[in-house]
PDB file of N, CA and C in Angstrom:
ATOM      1  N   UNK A   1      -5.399   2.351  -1.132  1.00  0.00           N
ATOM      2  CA  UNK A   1      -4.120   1.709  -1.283  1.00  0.00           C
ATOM      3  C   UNK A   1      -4.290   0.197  -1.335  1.00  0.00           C
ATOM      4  N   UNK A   2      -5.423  -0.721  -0.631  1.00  0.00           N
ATOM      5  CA  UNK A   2      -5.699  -2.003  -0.604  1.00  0.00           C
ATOM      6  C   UNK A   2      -6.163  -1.911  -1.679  1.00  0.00           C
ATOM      7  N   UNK A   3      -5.955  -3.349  -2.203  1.00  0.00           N
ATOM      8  CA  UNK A   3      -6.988  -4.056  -3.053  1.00  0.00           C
ATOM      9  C   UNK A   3      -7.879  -4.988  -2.896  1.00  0.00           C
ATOM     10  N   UNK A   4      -8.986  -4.571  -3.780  1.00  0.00           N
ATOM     11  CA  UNK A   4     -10.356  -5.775  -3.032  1.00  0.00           C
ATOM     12  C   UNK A   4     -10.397  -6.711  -3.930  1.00  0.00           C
ATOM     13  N   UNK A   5     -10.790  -8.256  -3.951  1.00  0.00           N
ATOM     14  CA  UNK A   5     -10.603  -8.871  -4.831  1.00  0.00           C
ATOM     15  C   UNK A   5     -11.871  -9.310  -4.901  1.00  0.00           C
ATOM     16  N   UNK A   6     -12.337  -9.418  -6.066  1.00  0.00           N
ATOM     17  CA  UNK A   6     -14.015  -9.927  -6.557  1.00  0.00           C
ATOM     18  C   UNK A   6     -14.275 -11.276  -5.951  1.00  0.00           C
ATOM     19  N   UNK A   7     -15.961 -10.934  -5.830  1.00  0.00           N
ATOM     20  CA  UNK A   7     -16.555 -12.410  -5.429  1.00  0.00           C
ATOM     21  C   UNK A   7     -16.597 -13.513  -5.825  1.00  0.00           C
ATOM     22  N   UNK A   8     -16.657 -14.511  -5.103  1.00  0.00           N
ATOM     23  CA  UNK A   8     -16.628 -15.686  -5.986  1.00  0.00           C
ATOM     24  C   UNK A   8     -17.888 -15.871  -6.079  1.00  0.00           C
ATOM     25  N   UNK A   9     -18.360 -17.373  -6.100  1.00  0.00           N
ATOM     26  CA  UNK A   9     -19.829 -18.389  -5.740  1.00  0.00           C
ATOM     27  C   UNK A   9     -19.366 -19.596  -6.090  1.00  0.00           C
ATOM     28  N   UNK A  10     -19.608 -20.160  -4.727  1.00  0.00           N
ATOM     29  CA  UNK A  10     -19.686 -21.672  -4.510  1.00  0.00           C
ATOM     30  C   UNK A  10     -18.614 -22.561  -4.242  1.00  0.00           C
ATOM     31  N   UNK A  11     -17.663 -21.991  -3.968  1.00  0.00           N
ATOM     32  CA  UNK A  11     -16.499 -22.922  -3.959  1.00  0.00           C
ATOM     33  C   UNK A  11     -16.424 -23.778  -2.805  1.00  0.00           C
ATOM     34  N   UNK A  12     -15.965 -25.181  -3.113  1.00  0.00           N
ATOM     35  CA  UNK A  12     -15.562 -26.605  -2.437  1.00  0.00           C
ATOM     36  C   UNK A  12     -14.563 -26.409  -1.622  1.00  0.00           C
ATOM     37  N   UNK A  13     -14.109 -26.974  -0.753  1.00  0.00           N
ATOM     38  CA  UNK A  13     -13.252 -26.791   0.463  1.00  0.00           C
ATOM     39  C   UNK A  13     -11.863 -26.597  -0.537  1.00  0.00           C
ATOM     40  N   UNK A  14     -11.815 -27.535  -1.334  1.00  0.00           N
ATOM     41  CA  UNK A  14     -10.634 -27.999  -1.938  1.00  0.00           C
ATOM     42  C   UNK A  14     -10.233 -26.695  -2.491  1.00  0.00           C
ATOM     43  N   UNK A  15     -11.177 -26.090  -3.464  1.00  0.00           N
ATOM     44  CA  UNK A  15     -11.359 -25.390  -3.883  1.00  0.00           C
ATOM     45  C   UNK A  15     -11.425 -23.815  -3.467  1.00  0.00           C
ATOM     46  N   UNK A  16     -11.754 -23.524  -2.487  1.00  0.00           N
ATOM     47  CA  UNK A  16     -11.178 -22.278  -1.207  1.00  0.00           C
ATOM     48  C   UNK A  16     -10.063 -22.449  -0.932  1.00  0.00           C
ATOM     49  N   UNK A  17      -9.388 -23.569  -0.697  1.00  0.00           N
ATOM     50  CA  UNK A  17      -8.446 -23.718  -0.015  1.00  0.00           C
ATOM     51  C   UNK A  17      -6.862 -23.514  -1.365  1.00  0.00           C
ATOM     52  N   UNK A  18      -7.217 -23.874  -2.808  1.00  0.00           N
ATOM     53  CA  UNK A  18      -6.179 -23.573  -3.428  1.00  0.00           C
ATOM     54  C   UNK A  18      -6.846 -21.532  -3.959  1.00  0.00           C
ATOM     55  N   UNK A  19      -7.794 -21.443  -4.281  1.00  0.00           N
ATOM     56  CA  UNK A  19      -7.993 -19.876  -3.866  1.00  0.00           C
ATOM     57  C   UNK A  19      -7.354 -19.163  -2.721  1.00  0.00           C
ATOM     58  N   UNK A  20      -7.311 -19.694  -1.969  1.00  0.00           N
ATOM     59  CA  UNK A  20      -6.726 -18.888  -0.742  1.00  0.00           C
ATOM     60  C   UNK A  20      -5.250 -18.966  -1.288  1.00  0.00           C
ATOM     61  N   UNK A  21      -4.833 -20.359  -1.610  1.00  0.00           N
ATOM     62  CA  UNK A  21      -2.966 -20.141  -1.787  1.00  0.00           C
ATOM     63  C   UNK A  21      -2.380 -19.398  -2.807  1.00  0.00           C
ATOM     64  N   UNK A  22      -3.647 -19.144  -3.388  1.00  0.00           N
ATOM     65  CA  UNK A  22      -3.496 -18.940  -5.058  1.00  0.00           C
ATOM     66  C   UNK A  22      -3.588 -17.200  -4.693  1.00  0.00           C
ATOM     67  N   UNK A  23      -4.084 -16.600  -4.158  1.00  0.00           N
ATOM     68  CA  UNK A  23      -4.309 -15.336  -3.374  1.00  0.00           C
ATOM     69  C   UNK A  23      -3.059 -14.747  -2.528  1.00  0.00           C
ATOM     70  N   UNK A  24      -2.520 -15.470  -1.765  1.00  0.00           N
ATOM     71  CA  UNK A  24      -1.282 -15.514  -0.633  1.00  0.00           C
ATOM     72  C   UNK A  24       0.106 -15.723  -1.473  1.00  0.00           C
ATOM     73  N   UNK A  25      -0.119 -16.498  -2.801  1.00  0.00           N
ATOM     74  CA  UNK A  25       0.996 -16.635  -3.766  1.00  0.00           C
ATOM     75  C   UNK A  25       1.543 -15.325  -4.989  1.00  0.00           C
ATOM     76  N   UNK A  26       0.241 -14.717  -5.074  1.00  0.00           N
ATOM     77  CA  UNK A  26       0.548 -13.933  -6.198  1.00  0.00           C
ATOM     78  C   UNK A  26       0.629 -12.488  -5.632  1.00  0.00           C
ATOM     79  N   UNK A  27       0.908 -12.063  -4.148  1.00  0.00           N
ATOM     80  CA  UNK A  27       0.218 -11.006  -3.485  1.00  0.00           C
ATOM     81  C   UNK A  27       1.070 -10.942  -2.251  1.00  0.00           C
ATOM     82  N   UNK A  28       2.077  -9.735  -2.328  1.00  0.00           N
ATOM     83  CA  UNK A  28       3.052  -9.995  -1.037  1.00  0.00           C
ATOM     84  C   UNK A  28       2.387  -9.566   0.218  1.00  0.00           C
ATOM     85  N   UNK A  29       1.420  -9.098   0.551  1.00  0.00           N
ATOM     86  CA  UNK A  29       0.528  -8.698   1.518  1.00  0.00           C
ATOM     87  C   UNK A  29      -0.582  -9.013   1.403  1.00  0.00           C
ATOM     88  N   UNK A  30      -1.182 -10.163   2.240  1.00  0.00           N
ATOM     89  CA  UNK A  30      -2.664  -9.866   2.067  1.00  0.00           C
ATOM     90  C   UNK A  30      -3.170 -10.256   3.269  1.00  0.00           C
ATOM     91  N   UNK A  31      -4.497  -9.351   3.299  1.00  0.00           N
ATOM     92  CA  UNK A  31      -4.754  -9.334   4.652  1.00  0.00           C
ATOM     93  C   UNK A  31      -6.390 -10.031   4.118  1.00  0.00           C
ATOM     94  N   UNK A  32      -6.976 -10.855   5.505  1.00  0.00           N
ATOM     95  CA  UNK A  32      -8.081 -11.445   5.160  1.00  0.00           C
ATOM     96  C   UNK A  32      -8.926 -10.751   6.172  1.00  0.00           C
ATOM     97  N   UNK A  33     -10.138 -10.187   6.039  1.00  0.00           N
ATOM     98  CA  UNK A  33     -10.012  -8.781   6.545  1.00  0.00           C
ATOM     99  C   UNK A  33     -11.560  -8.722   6.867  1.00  0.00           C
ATOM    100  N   UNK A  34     -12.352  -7.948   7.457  1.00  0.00           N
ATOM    101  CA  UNK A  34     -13.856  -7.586   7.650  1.00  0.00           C
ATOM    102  C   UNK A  34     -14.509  -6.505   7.575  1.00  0.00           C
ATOM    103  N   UNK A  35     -14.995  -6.172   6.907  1.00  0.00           N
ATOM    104  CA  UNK A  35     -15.178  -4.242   6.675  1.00  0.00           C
ATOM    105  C   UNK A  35     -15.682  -3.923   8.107  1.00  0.00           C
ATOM    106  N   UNK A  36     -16.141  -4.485   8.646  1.00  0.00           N
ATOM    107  CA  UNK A  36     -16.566  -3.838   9.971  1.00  0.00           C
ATOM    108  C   UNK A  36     -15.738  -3.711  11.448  1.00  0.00           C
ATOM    109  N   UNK A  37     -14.314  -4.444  11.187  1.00  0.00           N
ATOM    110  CA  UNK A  37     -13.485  -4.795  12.400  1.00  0.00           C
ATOM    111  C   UNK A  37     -12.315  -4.032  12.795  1.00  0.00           C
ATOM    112  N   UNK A  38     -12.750  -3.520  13.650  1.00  0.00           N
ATOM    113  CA  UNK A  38     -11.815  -2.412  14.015  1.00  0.00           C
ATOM    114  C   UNK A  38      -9.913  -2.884  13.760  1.00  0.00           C
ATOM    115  N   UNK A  39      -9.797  -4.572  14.378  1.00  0.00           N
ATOM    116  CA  UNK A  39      -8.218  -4.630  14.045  1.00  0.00           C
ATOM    117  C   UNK A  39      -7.928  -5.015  13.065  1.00  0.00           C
ATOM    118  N   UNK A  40      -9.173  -5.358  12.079  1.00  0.00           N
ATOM    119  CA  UNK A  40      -8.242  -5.246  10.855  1.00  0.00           C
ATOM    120  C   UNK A  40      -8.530  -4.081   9.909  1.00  0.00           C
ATOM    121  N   UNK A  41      -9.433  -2.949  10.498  1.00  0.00           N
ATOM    122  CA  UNK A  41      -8.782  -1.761   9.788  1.00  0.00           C
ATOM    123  C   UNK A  41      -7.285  -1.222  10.823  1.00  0.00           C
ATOM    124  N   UNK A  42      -6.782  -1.556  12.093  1.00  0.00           N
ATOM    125  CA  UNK A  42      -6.014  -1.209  12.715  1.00  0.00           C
ATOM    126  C   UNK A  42      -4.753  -1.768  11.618  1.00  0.00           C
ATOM    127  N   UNK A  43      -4.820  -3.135  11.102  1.00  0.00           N
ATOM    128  CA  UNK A  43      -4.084  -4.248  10.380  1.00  0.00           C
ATOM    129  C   UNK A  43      -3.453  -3.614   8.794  1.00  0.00           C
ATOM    130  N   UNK A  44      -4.786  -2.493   8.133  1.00  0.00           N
ATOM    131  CA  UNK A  44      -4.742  -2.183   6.912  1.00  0.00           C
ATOM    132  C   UNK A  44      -4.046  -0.421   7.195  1.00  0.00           C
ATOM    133  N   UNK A  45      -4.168   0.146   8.511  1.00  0.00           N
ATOM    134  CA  UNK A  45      -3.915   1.416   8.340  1.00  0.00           C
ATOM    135  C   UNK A  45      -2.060   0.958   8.749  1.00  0.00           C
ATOM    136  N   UNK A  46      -1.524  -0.522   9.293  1.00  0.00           N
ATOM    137  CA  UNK A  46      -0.249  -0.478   9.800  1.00  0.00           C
ATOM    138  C   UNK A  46       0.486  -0.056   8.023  1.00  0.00           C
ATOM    139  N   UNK A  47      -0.249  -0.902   7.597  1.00  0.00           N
ATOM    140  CA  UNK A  47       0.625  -1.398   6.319  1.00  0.00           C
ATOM    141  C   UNK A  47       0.363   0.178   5.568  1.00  0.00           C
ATOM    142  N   UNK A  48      -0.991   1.193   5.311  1.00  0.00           N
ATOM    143  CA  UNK A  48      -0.715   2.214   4.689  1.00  0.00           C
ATOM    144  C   UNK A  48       0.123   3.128   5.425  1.00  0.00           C
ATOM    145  N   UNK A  49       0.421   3.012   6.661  1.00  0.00           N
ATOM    146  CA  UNK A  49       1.520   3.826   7.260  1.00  0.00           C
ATOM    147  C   UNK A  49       2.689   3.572   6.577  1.00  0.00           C
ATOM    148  N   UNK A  50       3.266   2.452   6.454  1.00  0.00           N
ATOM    149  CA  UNK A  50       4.834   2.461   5.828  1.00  0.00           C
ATOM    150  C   UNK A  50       4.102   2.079   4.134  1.00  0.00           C
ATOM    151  N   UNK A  51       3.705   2.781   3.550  1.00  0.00           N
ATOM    152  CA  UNK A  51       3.138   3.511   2.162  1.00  0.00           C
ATOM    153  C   UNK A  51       3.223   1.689   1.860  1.00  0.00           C
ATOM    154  N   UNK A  52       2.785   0.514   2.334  1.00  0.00           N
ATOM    155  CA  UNK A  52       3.092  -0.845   1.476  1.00  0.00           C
ATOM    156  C   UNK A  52       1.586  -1.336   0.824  1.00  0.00           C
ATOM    157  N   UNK A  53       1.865  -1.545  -0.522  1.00  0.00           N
ATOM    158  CA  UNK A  53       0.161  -1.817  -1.119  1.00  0.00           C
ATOM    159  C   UNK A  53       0.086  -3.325  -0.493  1.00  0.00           C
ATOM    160  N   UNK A  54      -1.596  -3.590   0.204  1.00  0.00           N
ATOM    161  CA  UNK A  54      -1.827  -4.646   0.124  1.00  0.00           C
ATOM    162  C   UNK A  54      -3.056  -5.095  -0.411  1.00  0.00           C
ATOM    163  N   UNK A  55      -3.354  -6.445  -0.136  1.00  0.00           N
ATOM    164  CA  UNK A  55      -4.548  -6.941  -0.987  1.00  0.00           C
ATOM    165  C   UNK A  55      -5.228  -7.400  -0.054  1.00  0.00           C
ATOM    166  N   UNK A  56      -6.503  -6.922   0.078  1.00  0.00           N
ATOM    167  CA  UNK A  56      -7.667  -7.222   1.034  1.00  0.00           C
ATOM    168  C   UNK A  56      -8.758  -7.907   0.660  1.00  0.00           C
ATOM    169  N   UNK A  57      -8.948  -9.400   1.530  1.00  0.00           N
ATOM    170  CA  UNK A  57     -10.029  -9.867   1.128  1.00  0.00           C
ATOM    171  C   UNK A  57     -11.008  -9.900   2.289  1.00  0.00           C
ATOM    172  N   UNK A  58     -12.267  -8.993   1.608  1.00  0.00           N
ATOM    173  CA  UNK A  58     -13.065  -8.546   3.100  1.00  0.00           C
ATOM    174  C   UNK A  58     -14.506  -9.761   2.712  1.00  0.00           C
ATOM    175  N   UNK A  59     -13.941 -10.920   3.869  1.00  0.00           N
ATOM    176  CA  UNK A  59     -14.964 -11.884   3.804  1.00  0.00           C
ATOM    177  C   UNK A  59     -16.223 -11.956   4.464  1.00  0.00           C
ATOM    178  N   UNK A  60     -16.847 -10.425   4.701  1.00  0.00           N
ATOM    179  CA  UNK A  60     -17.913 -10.213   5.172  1.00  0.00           C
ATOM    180  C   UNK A  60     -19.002  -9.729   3.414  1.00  0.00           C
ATOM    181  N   UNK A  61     -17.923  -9.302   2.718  1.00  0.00           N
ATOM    182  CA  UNK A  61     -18.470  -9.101   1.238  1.00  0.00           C
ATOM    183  C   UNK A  61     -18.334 -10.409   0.164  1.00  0.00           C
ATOM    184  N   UNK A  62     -17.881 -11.564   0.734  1.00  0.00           N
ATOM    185  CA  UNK A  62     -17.080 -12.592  -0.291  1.00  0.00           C
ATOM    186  C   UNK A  62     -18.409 -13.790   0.375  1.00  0.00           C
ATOM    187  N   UNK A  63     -18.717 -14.188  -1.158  1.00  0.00           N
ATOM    188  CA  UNK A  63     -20.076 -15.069  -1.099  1.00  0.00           C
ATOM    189  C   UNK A  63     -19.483 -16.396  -0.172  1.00  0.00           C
ATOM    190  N   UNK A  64     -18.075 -16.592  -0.351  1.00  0.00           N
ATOM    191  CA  UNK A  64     -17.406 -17.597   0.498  1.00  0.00           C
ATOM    192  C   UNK A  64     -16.714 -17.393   0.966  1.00  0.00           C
ATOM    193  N   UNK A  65     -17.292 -16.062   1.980  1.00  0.00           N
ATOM    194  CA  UNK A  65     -16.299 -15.488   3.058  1.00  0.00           C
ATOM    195  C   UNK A  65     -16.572 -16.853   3.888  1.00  0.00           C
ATOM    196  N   UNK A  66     -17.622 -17.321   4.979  1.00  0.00           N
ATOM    197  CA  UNK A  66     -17.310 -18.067   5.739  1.00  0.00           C
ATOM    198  C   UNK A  66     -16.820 -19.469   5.039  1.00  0.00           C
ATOM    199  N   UNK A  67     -16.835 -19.901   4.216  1.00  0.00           N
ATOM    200  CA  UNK A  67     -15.980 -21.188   3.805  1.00  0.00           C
ATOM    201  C   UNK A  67     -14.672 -20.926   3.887  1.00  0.00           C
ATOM    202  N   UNK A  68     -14.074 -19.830   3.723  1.00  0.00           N
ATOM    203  CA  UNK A  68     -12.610 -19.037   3.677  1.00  0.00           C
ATOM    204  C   UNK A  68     -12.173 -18.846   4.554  1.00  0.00           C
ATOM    205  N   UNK A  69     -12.678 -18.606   5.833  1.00  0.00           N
ATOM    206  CA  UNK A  69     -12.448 -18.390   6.883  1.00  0.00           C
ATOM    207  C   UNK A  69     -12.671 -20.048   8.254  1.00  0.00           C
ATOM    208  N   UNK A  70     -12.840 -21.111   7.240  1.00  0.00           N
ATOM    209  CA  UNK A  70     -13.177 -22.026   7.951  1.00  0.00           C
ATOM    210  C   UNK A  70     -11.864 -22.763   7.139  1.00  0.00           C
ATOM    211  N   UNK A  71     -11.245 -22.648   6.382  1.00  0.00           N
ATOM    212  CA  UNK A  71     -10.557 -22.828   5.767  1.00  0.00           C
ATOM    213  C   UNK A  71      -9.320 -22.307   6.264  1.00  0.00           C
ATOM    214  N   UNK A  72      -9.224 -21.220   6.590  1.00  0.00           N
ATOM    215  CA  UNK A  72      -8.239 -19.795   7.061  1.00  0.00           C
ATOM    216  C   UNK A  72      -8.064 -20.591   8.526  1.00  0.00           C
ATOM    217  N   UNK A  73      -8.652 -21.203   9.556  1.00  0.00           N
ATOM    218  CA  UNK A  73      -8.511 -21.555  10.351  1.00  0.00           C
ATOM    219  C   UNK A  73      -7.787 -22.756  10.717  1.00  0.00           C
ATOM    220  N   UNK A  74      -8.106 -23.547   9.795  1.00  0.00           N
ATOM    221  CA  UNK A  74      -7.774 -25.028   9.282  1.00  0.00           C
ATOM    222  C   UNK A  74      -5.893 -24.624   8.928  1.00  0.00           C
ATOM    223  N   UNK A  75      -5.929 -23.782   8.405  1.00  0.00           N
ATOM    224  CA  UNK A  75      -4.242 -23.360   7.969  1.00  0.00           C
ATOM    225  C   UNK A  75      -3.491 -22.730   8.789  1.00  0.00           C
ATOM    226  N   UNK A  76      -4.306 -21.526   9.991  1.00  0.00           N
ATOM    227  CA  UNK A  76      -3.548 -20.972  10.695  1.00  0.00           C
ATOM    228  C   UNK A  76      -3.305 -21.487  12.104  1.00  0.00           C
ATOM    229  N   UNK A  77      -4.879 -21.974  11.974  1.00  0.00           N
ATOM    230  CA  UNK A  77      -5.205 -22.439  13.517  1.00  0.00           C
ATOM    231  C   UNK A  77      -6.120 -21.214  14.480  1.00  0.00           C
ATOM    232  N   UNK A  78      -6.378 -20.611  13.410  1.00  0.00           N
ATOM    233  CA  UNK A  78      -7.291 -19.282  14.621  1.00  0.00           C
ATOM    234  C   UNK A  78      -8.252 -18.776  13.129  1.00  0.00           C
ATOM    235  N   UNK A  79      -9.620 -18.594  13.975  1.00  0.00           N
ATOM    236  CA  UNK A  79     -10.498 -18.031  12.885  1.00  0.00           C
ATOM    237  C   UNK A  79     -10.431 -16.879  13.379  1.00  0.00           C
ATOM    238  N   UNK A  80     -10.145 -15.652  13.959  1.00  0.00           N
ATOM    239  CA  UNK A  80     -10.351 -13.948  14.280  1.00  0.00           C
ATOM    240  C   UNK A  80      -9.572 -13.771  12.961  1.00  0.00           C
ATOM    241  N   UNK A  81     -10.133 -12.630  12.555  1.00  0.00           N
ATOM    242  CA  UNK A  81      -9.817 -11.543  11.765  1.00  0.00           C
ATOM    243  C   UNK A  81      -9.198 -10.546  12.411  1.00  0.00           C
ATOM    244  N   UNK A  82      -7.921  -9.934  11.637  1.00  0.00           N
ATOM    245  CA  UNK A  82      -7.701 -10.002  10.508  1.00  0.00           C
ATOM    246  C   UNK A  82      -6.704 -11.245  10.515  1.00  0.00           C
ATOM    247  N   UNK A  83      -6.221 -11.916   9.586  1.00  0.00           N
ATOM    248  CA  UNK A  83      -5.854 -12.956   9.119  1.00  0.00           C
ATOM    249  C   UNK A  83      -4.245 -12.430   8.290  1.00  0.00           C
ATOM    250  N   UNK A  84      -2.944 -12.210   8.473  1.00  0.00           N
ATOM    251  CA  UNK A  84      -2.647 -11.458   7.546  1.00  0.00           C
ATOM    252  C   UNK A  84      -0.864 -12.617   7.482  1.00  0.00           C
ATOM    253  N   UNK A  85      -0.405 -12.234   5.665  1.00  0.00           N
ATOM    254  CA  UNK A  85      -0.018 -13.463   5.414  1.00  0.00           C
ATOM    255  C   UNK A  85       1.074 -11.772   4.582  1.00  0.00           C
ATOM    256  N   UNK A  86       2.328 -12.242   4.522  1.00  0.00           N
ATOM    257  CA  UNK A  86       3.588 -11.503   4.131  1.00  0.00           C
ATOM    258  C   UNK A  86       4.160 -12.700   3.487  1.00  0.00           C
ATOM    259  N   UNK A  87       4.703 -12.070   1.976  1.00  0.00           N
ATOM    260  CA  UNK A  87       5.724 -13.358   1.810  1.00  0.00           C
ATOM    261  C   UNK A  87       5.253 -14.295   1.980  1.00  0.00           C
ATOM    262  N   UNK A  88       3.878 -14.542   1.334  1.00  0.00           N
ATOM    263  CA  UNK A  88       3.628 -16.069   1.545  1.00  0.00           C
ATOM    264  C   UNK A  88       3.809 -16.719   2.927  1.00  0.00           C
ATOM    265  N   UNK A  89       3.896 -16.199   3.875  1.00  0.00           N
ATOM    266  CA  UNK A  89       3.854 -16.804   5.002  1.00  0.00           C
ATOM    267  C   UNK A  89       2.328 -16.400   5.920  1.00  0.00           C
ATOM    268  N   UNK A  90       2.202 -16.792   7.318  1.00  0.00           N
ATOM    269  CA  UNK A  90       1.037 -16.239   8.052  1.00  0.00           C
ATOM    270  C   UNK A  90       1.716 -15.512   9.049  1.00  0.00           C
ATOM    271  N   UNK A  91       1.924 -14.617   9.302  1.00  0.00           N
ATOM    272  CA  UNK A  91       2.425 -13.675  10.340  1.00  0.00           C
ATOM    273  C   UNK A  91       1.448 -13.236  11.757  1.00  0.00           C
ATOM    274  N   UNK A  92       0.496 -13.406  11.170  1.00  0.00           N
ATOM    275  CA  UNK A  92      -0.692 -13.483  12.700  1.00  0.00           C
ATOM    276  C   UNK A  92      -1.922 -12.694  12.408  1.00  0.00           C
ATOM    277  N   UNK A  93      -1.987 -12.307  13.192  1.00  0.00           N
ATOM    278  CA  UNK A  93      -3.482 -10.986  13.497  1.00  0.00           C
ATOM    279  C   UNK A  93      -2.646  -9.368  13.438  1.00  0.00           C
ATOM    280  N   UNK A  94      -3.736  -8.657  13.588  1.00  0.00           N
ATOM    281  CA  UNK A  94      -3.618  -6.924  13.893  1.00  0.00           C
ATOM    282  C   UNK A  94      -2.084  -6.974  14.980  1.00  0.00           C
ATOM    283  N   UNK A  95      -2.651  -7.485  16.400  1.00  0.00           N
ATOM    284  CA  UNK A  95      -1.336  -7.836  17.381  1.00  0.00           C
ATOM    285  C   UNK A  95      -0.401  -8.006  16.564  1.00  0.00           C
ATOM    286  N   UNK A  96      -0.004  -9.179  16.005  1.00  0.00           N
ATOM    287  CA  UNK A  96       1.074 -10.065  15.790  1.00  0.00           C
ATOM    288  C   UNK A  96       2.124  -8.996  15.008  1.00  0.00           C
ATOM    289  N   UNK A  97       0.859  -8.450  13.707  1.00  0.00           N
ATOM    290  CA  UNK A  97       1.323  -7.368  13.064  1.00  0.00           C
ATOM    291  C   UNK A  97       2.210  -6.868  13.525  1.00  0.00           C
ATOM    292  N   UNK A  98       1.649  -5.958  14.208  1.00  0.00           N
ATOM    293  CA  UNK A  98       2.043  -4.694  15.172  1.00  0.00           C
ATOM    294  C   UNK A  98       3.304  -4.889  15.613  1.00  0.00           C
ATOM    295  N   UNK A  99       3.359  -5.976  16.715  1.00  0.00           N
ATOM    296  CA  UNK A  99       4.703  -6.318  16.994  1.00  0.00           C
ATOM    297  C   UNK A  99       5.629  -6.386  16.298  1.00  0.00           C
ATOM    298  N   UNK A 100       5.418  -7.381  15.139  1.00  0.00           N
ATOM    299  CA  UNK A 100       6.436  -7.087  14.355  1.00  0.00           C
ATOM    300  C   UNK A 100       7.048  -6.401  13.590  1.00  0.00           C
ATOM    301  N   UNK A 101       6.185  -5.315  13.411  1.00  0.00           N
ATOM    302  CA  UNK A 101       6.505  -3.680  12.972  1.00  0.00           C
ATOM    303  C   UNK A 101       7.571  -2.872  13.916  1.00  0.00           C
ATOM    304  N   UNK A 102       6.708  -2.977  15.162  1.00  0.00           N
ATOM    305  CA  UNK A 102       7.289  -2.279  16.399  1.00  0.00           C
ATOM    306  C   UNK A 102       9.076  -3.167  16.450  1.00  0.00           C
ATOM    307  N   UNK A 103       8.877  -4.308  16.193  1.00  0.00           N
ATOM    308  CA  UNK A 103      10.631  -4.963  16.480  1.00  0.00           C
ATOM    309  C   UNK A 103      11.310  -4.697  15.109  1.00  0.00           C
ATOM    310  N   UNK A 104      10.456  -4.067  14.324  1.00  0.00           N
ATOM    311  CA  UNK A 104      11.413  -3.945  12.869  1.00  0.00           C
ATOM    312  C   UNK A 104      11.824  -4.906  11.852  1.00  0.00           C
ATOM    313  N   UNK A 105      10.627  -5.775  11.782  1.00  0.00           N
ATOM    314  CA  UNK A 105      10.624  -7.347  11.405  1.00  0.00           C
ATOM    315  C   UNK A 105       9.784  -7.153  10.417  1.00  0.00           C
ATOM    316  N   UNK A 106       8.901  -6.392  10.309  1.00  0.00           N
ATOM    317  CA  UNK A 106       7.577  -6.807   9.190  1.00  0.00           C
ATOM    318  C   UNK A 106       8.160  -6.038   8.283  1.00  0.00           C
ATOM    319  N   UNK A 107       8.760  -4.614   7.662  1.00  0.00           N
ATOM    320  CA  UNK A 107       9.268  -3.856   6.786  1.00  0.00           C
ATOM    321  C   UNK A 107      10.016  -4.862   5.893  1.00  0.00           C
ATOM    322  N   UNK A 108      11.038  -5.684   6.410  1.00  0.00           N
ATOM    323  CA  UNK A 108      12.199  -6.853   5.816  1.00  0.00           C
ATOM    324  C   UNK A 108      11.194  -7.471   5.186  1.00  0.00           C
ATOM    325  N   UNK A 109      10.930  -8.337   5.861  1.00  0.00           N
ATOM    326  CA  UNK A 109       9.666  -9.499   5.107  1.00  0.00           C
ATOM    327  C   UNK A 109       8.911  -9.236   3.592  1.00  0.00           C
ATOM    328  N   UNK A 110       8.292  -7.906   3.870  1.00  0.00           N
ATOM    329  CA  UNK A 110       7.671  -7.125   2.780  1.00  0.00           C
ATOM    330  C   UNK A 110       8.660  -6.766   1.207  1.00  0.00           C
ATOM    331  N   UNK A 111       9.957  -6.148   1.592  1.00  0.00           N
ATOM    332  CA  UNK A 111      10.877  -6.104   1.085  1.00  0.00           C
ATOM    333  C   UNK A 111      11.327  -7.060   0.453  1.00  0.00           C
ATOM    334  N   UNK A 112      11.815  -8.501   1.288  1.00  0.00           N
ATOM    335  CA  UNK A 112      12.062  -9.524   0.826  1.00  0.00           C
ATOM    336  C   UNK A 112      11.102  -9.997  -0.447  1.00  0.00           C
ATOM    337  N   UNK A 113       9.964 -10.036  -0.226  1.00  0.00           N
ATOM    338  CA  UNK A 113       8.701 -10.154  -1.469  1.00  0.00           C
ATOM    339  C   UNK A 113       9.175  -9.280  -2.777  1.00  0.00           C
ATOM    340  N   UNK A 114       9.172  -8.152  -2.199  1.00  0.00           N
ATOM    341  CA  UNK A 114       9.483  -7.219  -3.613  1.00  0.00           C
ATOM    342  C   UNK A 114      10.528  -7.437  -4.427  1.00  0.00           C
ATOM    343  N   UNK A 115      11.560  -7.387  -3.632  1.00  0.00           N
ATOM    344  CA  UNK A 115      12.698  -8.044  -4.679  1.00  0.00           C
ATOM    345  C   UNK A 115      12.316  -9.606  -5.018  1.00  0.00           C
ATOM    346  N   UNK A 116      11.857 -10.020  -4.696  1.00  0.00           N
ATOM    347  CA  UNK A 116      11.773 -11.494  -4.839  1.00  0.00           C
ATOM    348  C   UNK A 116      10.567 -11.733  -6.393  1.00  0.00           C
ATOM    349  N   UNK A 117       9.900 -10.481  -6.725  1.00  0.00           N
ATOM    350  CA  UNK A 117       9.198 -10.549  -7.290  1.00  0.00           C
ATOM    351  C   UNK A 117       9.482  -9.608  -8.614  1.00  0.00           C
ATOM    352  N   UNK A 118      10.596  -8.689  -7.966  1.00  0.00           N
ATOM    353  CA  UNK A 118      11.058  -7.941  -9.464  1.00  0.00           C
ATOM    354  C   UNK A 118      11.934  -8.808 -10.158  1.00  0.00           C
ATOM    355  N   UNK A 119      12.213  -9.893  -9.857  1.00  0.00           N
ATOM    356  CA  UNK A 119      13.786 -10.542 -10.039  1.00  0.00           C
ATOM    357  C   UNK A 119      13.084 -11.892 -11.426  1.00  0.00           C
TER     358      UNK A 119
END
């Protein structure tokens, strides 16, 4: 149900950093993600529970995963994975997720994107 998005090579801060917006802009879910981390497969199974496609960038496979994630930090303020961004916004980690699932907050958000994107 995720999508993986191809590798890069070599990119400049500047240059990660409009990739990343450029990623978070065209993509109502995306999670920045680690194939090996338990909360952000916890992060990717919230979103295939309520059937929502997202886009996964697993920066343990991405030649500038750690520039992305040094970058990802610089924007959120926290380098842990998973990293996850709705609507163009940053909504938090796996936790943050969760919660806002559990209060009935993250479904809207998602929604809001979709229409916002059929329109």
């Amino acid at each position: 149900m995720g999508n993986s998005l191809p590798t890069s090579v070599g990119l400049s801060n500047d240059a990660a950093v409009n990739q990343i917006q450029e990623i978070v802009s065209d993509n109502c879910v995306v999670i920045f993600s680690k194939t090996t981390c338990s909360y952000c497969k916890m992060a990717k199974n919230l979103f295939e529970g309520m059937n929502v496609n997202y886009t996964a960038v697993e920066l343990d496979r991405n030649t500038n995963g750690s520039n992305f994630q040094d970058v990802l930090e610089q924007m959120t303020g926290g380098r842990t994975v998973p990293r996850v961004f709705v609507n163009g916004a940053f909504v938090g980690g796996a936790m943050d997720t969760r919660r806002l699932h559990e209060e009935g907050k993250l479904l809207p958000l998602v929604h809001q994107c979709q229409v916002k994107r059929k329109s």
